[in-house]
C-alpha atoms as a PDB file:
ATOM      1  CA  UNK A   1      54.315  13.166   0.519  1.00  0.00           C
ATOM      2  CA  UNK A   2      51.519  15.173   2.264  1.00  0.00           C
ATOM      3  CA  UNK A   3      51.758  17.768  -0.459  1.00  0.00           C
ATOM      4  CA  UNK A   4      51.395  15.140  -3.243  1.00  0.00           C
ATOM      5  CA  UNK A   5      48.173  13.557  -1.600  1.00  0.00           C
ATOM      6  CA  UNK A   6      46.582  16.903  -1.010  1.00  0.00           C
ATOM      7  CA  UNK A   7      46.647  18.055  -4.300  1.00  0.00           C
ATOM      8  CA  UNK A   8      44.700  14.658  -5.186  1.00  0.00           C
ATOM      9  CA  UNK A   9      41.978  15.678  -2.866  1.00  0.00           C
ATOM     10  CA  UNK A  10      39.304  17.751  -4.430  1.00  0.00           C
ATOM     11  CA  UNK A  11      38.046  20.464  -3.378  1.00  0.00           C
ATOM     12  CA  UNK A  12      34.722  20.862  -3.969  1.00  0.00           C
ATOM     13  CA  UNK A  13      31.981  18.186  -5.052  1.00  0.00           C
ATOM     14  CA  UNK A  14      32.124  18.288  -8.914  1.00  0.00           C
ATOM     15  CA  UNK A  15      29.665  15.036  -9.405  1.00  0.00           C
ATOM     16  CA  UNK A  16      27.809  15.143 -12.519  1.00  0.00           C
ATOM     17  CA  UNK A  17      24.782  15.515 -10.978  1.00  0.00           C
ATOM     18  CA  UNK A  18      25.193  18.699  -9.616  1.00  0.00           C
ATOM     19  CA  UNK A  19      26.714  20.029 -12.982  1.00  0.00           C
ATOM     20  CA  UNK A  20      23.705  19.237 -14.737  1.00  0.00           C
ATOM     21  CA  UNK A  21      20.201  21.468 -14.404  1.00  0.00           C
ATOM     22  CA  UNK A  22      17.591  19.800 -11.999  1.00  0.00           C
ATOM     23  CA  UNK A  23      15.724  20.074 -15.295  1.00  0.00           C
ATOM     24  CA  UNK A  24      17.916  17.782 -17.366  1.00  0.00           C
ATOM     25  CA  UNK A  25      17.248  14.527 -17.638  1.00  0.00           C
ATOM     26  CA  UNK A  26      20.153  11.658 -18.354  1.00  0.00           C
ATOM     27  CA  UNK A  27      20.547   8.116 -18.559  1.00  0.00           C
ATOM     28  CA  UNK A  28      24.792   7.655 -18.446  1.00  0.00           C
ATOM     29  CA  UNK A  29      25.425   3.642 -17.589  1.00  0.00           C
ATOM     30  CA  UNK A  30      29.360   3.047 -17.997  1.00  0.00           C
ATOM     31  CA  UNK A  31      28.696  -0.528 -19.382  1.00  0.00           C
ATOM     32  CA  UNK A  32      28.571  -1.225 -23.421  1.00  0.00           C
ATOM     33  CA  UNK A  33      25.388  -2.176 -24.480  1.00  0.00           C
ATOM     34  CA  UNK A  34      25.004  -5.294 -26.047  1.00  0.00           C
ATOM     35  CA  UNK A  35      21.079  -5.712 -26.750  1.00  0.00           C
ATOM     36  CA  UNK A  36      17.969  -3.452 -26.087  1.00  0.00           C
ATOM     37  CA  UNK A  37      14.193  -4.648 -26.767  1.00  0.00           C
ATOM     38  CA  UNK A  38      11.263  -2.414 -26.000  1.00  0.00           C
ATOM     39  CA  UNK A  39       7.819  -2.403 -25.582  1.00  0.00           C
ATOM     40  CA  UNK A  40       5.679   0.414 -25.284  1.00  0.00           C
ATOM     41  CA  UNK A  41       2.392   0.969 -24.470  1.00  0.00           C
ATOM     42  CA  UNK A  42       0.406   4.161 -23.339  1.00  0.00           C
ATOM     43  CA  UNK A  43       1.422   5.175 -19.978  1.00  0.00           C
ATOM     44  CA  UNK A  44       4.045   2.351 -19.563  1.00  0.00           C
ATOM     45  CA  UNK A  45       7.323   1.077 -21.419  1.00  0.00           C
ATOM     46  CA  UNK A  46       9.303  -1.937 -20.611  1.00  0.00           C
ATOM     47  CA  UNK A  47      13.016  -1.567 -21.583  1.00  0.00           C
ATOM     48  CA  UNK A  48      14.817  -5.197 -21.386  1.00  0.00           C
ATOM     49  CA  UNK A  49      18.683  -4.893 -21.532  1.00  0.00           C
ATOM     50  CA  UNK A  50      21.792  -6.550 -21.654  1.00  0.00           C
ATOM     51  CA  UNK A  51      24.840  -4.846 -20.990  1.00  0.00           C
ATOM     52  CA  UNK A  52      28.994  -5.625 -20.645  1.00  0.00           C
ATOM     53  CA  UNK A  53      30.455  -4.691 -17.822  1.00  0.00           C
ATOM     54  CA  UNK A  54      33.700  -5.618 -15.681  1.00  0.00           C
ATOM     55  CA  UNK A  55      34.139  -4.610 -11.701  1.00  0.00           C
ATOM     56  CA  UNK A  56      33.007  -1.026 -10.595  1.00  0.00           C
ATOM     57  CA  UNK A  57      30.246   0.699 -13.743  1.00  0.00           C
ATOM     58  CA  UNK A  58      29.235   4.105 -12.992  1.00  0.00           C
ATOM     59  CA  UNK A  59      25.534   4.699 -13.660  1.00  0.00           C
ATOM     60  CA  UNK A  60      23.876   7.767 -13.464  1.00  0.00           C
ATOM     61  CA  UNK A  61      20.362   8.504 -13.808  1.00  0.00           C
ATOM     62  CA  UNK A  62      17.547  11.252 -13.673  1.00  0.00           C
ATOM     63  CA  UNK A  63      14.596  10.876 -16.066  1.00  0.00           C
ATOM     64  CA  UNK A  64      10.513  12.829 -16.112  1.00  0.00           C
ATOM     65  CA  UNK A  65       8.544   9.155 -15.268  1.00  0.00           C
ATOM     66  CA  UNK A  66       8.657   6.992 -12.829  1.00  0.00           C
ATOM     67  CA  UNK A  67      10.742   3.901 -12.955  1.00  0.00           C
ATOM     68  CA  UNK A  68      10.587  -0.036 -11.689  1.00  0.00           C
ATOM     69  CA  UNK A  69      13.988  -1.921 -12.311  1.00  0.00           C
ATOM     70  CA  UNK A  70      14.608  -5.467 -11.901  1.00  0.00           C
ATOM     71  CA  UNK A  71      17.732  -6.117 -11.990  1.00  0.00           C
ATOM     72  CA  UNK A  72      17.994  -9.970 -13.473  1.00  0.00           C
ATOM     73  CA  UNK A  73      21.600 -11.399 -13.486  1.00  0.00           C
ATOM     74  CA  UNK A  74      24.957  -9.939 -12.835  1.00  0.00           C
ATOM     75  CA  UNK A  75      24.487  -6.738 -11.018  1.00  0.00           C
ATOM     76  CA  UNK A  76      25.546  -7.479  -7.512  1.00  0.00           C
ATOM     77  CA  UNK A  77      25.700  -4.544  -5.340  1.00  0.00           C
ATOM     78  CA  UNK A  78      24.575  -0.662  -5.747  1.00  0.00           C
ATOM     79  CA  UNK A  79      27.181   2.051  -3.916  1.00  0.00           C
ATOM     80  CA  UNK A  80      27.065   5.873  -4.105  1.00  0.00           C
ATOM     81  CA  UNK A  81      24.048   8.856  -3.631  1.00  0.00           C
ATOM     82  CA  UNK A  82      20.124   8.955  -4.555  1.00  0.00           C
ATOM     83  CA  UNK A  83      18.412  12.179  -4.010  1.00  0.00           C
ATOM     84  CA  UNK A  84      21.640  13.277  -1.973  1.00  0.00           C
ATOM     85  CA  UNK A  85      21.684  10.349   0.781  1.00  0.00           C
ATOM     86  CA  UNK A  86      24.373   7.534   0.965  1.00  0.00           C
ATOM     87  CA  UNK A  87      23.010   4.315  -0.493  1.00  0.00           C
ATOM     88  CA  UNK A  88      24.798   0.725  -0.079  1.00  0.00           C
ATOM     89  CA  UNK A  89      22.779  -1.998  -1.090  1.00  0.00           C
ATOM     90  CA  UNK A  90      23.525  -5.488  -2.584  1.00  0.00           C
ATOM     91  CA  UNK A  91      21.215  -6.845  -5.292  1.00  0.00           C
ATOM     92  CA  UNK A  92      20.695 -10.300  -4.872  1.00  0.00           C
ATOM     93  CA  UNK A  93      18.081 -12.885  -3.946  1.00  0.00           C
ATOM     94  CA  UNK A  94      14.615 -10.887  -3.345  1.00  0.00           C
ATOM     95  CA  UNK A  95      16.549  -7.599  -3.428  1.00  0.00           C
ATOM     96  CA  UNK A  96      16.826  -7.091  -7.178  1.00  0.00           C
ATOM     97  CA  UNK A  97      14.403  -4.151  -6.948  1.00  0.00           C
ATOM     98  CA  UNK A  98      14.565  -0.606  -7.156  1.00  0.00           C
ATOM     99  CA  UNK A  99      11.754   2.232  -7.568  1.00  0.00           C
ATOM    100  CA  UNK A 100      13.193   5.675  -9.100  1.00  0.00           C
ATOM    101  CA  UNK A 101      10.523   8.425  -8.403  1.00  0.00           C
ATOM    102  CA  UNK A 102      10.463  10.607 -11.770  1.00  0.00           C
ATOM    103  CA  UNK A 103      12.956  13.617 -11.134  1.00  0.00           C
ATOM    104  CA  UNK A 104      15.013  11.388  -8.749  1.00  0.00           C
ATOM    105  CA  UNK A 105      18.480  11.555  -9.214  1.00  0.00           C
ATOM    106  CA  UNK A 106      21.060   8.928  -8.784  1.00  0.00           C
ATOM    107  CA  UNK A 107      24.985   8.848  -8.829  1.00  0.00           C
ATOM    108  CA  UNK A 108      25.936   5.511  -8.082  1.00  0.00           C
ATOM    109  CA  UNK A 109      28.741   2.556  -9.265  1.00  0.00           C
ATOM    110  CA  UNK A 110      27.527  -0.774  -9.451  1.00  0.00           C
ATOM    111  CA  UNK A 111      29.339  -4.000  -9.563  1.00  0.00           C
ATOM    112  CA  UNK A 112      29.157  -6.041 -12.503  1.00  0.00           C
ATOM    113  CA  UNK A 113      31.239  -9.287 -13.262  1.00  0.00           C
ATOM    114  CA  UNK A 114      30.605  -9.197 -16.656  1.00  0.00           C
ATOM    115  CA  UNK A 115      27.564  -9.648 -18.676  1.00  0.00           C
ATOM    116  CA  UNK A 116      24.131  -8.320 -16.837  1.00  0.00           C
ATOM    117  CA  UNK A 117      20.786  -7.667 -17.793  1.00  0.00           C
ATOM    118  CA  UNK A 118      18.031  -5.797 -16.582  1.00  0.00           C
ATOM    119  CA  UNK A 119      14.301  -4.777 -17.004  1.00  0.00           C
ATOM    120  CA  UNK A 120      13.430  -1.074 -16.267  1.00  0.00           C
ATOM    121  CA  UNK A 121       9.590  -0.212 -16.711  1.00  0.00           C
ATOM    122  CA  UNK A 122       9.059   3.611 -17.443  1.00  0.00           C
ATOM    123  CA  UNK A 123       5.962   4.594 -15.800  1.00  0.00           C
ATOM    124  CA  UNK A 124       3.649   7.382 -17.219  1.00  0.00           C
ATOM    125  CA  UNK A 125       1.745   7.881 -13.796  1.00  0.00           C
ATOM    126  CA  UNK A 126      -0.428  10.626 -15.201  1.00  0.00           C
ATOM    127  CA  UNK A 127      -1.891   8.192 -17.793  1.00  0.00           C
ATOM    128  CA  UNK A 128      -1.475   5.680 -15.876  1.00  0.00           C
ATOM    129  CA  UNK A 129      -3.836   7.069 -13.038  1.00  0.00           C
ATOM    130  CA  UNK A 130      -5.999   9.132 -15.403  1.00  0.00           C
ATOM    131  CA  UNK A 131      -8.927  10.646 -13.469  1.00  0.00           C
ATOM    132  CA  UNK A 132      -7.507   9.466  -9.908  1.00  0.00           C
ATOM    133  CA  UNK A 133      -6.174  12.593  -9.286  1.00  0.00           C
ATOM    134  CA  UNK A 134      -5.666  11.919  -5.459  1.00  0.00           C
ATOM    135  CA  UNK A 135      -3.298   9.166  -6.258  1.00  0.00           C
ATOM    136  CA  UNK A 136      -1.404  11.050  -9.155  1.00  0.00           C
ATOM    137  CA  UNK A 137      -0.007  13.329  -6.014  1.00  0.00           C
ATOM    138  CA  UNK A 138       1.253  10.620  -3.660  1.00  0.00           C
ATOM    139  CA  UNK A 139       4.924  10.572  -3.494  1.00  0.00           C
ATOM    140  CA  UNK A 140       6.819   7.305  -3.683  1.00  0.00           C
ATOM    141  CA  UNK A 141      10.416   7.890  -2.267  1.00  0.00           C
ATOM    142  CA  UNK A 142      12.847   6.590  -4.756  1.00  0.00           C
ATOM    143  CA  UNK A 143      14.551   3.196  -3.299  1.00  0.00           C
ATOM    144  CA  UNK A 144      17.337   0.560  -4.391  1.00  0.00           C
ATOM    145  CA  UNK A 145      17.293  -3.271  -3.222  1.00  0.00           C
ATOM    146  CA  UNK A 146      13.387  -3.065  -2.548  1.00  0.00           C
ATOM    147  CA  UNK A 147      12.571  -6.984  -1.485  1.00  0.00           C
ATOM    148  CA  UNK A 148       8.992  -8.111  -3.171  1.00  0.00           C
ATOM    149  CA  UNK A 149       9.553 -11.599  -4.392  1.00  0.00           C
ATOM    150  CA  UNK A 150       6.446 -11.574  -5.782  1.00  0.00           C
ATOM    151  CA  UNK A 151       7.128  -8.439  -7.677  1.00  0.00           C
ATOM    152  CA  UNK A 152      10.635  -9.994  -9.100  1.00  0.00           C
ATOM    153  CA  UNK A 153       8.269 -12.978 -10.207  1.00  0.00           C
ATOM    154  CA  UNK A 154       5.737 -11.116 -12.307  1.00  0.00           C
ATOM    155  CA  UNK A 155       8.804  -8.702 -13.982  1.00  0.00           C
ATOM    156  CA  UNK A 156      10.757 -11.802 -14.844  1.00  0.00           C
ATOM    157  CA  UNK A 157       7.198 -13.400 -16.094  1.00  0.00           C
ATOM    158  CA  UNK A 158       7.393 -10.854 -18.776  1.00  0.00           C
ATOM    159  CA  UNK A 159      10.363 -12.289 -20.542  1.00  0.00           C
ATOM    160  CA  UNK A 160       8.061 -14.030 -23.150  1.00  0.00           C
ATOM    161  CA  UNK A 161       6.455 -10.975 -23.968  1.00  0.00           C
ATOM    162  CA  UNK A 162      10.131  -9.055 -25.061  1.00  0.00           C
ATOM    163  CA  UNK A 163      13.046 -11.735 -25.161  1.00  0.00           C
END
């Protein structure tokens, strides 16, 4: 019995993360998409999607901006690795936030009861800023299940402008 365990076991980390270039960029969400509206301006784009989705959804992610997600109905907890540290968070109440620094990288399941939807707002911070060149160089750490209800308020407020 030992024998058949330990050959289930692997050996090494093989996470797609780490077989893909630190220059790649990916967005791999293992729930169908049902519905994606955009809008786009010059140094940010709103993304506002629905997705289907049952129990544990992988969802990997590395992209070149900086990204705000609010995650609206149905995804209930995040579990796995951002920038190579352990992350457990639930995503409820005022704790539907996360902020992905551009280049971070995330390998994570979420859970998902069925139909979600979520807001992700792609941020060009070099336009954005534009001559505050001070500011352009500030790291944000990357971080799931942020609390800001204020934040959640004025994402959800921009349902009239996309849905």
């Amino acid at each position: 019995m030992a024998d058949a365990i330990q050959r289930r076991v692997r050996e090494t980390d093989t996470s797609f993360a780490k077989r893909t270039s630190e220059f790649e960029f990916f967005r791999d969400v293992g729930a169908r998409l049902i519905r994606k509206k955009t809008l786009s301006g010059s140094a940010v784009t709103v993304e506002w999607i629905e997705r289907w989705g049952a129990g544990s959804v992988d969802w990997r992610y590395r992209q070149d901006r900086d990204a705000l997600f609010f995650f609206e109905q149905g995804i209930l907890a995040c579990h796995g690795v951002l920038d190579g540290e352990r992350i457990c968070h639930p995503l409820d109440g005022a704790t539907k936030l996360a902020f992905i620094e551009a280049g971070s990288t995330i390998e994570t399941s979420v859970e998902v009861p069925g139909r979600c939807l979520y807001w992700v707002a792609f941020i060009d911070r070099e336009r954005l800023l534009g001559e505050e060149k001070s500011l352009g160089q500030r790291r944000l750490p990357s971080r799931i299940g942020l609390e800001s209800a204020a934040a959640a308020l004025a994402i959800n407020n921009l349902r009239t402008e996309l849905v």
